[in-house]
N, C-alpha and C. Protein backbone atom coordinates (compact mmCIF):
# COMPACT_ATOMS: atom_id res chain seq x y z
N UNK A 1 0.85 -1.17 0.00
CA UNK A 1 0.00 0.00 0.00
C UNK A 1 0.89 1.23 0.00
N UNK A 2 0.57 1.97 -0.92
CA UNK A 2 1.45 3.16 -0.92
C UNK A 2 0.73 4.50 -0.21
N UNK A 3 1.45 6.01 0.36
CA UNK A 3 0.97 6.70 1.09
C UNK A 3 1.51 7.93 0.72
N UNK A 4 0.80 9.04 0.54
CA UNK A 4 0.84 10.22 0.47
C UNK A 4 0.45 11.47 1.43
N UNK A 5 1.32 12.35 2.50
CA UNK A 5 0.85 12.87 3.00
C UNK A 5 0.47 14.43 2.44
N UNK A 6 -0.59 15.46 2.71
CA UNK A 6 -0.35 16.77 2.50
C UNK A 6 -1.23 17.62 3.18
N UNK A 7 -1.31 18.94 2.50
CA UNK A 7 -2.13 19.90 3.15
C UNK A 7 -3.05 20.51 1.87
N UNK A 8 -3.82 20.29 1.86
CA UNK A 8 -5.18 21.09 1.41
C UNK A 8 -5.95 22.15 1.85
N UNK A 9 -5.72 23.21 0.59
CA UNK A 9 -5.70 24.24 0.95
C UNK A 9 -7.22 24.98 0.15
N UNK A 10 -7.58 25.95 1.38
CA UNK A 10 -8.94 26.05 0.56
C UNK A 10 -9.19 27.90 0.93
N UNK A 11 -9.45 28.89 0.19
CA UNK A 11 -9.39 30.38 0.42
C UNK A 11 -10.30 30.76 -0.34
N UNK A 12 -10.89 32.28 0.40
CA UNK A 12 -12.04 32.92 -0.63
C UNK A 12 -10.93 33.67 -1.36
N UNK A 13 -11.34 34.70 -2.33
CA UNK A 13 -10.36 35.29 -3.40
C UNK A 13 -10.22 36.75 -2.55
N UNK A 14 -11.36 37.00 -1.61
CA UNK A 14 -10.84 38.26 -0.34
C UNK A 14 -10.02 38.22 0.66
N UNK A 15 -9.50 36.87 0.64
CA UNK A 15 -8.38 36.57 1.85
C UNK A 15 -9.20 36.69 3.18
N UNK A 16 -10.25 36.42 3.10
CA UNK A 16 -11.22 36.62 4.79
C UNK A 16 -10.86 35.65 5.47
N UNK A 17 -10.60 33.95 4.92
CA UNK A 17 -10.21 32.74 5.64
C UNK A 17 -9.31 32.18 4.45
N UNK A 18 -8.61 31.42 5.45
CA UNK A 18 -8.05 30.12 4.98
C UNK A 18 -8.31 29.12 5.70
N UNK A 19 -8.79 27.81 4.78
CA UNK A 19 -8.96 26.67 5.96
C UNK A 19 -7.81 25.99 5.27
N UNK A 20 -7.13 25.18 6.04
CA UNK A 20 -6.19 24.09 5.99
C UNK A 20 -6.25 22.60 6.65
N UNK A 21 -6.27 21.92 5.33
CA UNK A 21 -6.37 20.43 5.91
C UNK A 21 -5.54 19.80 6.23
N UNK A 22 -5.20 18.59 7.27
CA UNK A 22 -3.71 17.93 6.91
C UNK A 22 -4.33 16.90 6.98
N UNK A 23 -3.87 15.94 5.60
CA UNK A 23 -4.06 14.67 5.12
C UNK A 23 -3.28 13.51 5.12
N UNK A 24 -3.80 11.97 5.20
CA UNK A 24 -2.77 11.42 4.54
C UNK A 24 -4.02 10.39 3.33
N UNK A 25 -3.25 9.97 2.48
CA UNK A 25 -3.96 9.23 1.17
C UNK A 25 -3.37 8.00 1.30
N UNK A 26 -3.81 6.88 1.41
CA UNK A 26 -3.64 5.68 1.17
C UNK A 26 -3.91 4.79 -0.25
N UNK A 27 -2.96 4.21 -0.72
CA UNK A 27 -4.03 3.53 -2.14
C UNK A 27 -3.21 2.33 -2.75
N UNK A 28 -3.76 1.78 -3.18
CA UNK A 28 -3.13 0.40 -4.02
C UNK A 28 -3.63 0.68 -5.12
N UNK A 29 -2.92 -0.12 -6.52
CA UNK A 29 -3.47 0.62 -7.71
C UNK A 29 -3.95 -1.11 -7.91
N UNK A 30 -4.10 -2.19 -7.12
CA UNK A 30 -4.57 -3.63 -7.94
C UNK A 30 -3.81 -4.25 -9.09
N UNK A 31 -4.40 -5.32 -9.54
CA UNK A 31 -3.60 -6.10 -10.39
C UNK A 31 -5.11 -6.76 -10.90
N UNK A 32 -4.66 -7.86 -11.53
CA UNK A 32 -5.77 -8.72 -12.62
C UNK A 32 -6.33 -9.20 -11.73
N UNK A 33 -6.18 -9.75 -10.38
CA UNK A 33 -7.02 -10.43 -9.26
C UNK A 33 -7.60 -9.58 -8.21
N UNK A 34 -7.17 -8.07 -7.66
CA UNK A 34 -7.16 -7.30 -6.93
C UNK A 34 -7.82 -6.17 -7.57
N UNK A 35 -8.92 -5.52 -7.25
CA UNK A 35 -9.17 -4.38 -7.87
C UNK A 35 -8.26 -2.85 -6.63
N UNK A 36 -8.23 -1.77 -7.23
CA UNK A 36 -7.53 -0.89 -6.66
C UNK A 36 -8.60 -0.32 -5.62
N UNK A 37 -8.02 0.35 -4.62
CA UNK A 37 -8.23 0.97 -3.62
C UNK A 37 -7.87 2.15 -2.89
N UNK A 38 -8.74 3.01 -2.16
CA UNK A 38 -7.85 3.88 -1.97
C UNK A 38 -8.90 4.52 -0.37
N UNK A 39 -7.98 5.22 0.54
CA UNK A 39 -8.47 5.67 1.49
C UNK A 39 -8.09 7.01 2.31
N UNK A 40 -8.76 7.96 2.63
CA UNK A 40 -8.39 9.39 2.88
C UNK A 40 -8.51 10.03 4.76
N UNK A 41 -7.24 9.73 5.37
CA UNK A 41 -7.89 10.08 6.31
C UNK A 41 -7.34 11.72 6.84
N UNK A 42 -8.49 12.61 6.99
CA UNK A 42 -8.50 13.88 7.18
C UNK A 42 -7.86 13.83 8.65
N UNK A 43 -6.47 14.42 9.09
CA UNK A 43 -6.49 14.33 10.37
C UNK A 43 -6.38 15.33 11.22
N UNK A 44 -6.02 17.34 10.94
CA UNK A 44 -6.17 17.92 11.59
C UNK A 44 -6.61 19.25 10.43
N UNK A 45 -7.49 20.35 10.97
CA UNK A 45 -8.40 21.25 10.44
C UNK A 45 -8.19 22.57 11.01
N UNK A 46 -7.38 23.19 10.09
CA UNK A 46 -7.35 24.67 10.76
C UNK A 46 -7.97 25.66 9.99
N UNK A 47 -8.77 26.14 10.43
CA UNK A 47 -8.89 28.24 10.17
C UNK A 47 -8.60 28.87 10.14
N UNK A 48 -8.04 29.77 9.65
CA UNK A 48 -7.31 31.11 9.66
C UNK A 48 -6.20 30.66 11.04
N UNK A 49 -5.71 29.75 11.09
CA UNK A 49 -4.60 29.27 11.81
C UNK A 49 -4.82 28.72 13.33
N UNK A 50 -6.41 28.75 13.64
CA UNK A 50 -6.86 28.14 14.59
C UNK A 50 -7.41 26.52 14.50
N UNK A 51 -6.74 25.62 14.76
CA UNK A 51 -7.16 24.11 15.16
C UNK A 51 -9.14 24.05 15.24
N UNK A 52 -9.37 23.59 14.45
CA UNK A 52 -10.83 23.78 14.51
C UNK A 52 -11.40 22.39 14.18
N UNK A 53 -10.37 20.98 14.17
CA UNK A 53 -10.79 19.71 13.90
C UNK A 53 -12.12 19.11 14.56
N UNK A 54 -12.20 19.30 15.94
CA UNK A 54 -13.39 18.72 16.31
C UNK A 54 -14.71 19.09 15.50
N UNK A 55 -14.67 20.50 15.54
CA UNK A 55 -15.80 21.49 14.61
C UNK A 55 -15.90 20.85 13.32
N UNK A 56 -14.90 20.97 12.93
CA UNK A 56 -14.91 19.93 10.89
C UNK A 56 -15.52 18.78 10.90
N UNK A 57 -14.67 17.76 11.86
CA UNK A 57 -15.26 16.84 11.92
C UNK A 57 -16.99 16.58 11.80
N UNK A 58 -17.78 17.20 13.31
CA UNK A 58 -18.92 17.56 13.47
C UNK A 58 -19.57 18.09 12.80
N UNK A 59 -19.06 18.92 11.73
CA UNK A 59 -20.06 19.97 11.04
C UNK A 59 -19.80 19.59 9.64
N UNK A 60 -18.81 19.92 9.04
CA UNK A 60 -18.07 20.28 7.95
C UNK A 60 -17.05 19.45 6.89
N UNK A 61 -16.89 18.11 7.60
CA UNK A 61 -15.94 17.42 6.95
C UNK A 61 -17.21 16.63 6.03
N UNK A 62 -18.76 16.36 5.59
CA UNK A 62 -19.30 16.10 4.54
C UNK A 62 -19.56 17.01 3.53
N UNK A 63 -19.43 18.02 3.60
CA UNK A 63 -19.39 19.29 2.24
C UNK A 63 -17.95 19.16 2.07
N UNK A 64 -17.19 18.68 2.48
CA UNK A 64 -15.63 18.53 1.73
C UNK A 64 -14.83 18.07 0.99
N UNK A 65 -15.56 16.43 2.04
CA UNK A 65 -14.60 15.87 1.82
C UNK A 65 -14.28 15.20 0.12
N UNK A 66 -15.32 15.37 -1.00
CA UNK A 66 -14.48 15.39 -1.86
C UNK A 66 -13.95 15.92 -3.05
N UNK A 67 -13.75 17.30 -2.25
CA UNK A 67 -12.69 17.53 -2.79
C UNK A 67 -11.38 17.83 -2.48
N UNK A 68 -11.54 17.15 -1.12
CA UNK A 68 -10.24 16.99 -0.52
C UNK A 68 -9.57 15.49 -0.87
N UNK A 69 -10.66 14.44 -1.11
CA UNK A 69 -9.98 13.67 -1.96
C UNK A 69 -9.43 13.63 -3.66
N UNK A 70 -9.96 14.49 -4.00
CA UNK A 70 -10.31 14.64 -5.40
C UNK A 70 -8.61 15.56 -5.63
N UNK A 71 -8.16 16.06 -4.56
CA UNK A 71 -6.90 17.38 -4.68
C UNK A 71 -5.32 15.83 -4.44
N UNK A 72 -5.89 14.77 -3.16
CA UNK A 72 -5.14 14.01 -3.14
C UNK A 72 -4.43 13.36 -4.31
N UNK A 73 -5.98 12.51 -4.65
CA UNK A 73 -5.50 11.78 -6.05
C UNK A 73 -4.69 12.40 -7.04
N UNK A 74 -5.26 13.74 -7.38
CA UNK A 74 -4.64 14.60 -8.08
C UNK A 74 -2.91 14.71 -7.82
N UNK A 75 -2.65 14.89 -6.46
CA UNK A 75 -1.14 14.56 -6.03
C UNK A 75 -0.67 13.39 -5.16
N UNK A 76 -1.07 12.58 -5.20
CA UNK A 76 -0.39 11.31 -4.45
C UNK A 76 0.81 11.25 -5.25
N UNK A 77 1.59 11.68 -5.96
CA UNK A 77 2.81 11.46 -6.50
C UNK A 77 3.73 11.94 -5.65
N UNK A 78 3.63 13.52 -5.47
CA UNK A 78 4.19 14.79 -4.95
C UNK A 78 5.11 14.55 -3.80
């Protein structure tokens, strides 16, 4: 299983917030017997530089999350 860690980054174009994700991506790409797989776990959530994970979690990490996977896949190389 291969692993990619990063930060996902998300801003209005007024600079009012930044939220920041820290990720890691998990994934196998399969073979002829194995189909591929892959798994995203979101592990800390900041705001404008305040820790706000419990809140994400609770509120906010289903309007996200994919395109916080969608930014992974995009770089699991990186």
């Amino acid at each position: 299983m291969s692993k990619s860690t990063g930060i996902f980054r998300k801003s209005d174009h007024m600079g009012s917030y930044e939220l920041l994700i820290e990720y890691t991506y998990y994934w196998e790409d399969g073979d002829y017997y194995t189909p591929p797989s892959a798994d995203l776990e979101m592990e800390k959530a900041y705001l404008n530089g305040i820790d706000i994970t419990s809140f994400f979690y609770d509120y906010i990490v289903d309007q996200i999350e994919s395109e916080v996977l969608e930014y992974a896949q995009e770089n699991q190389y990186e």
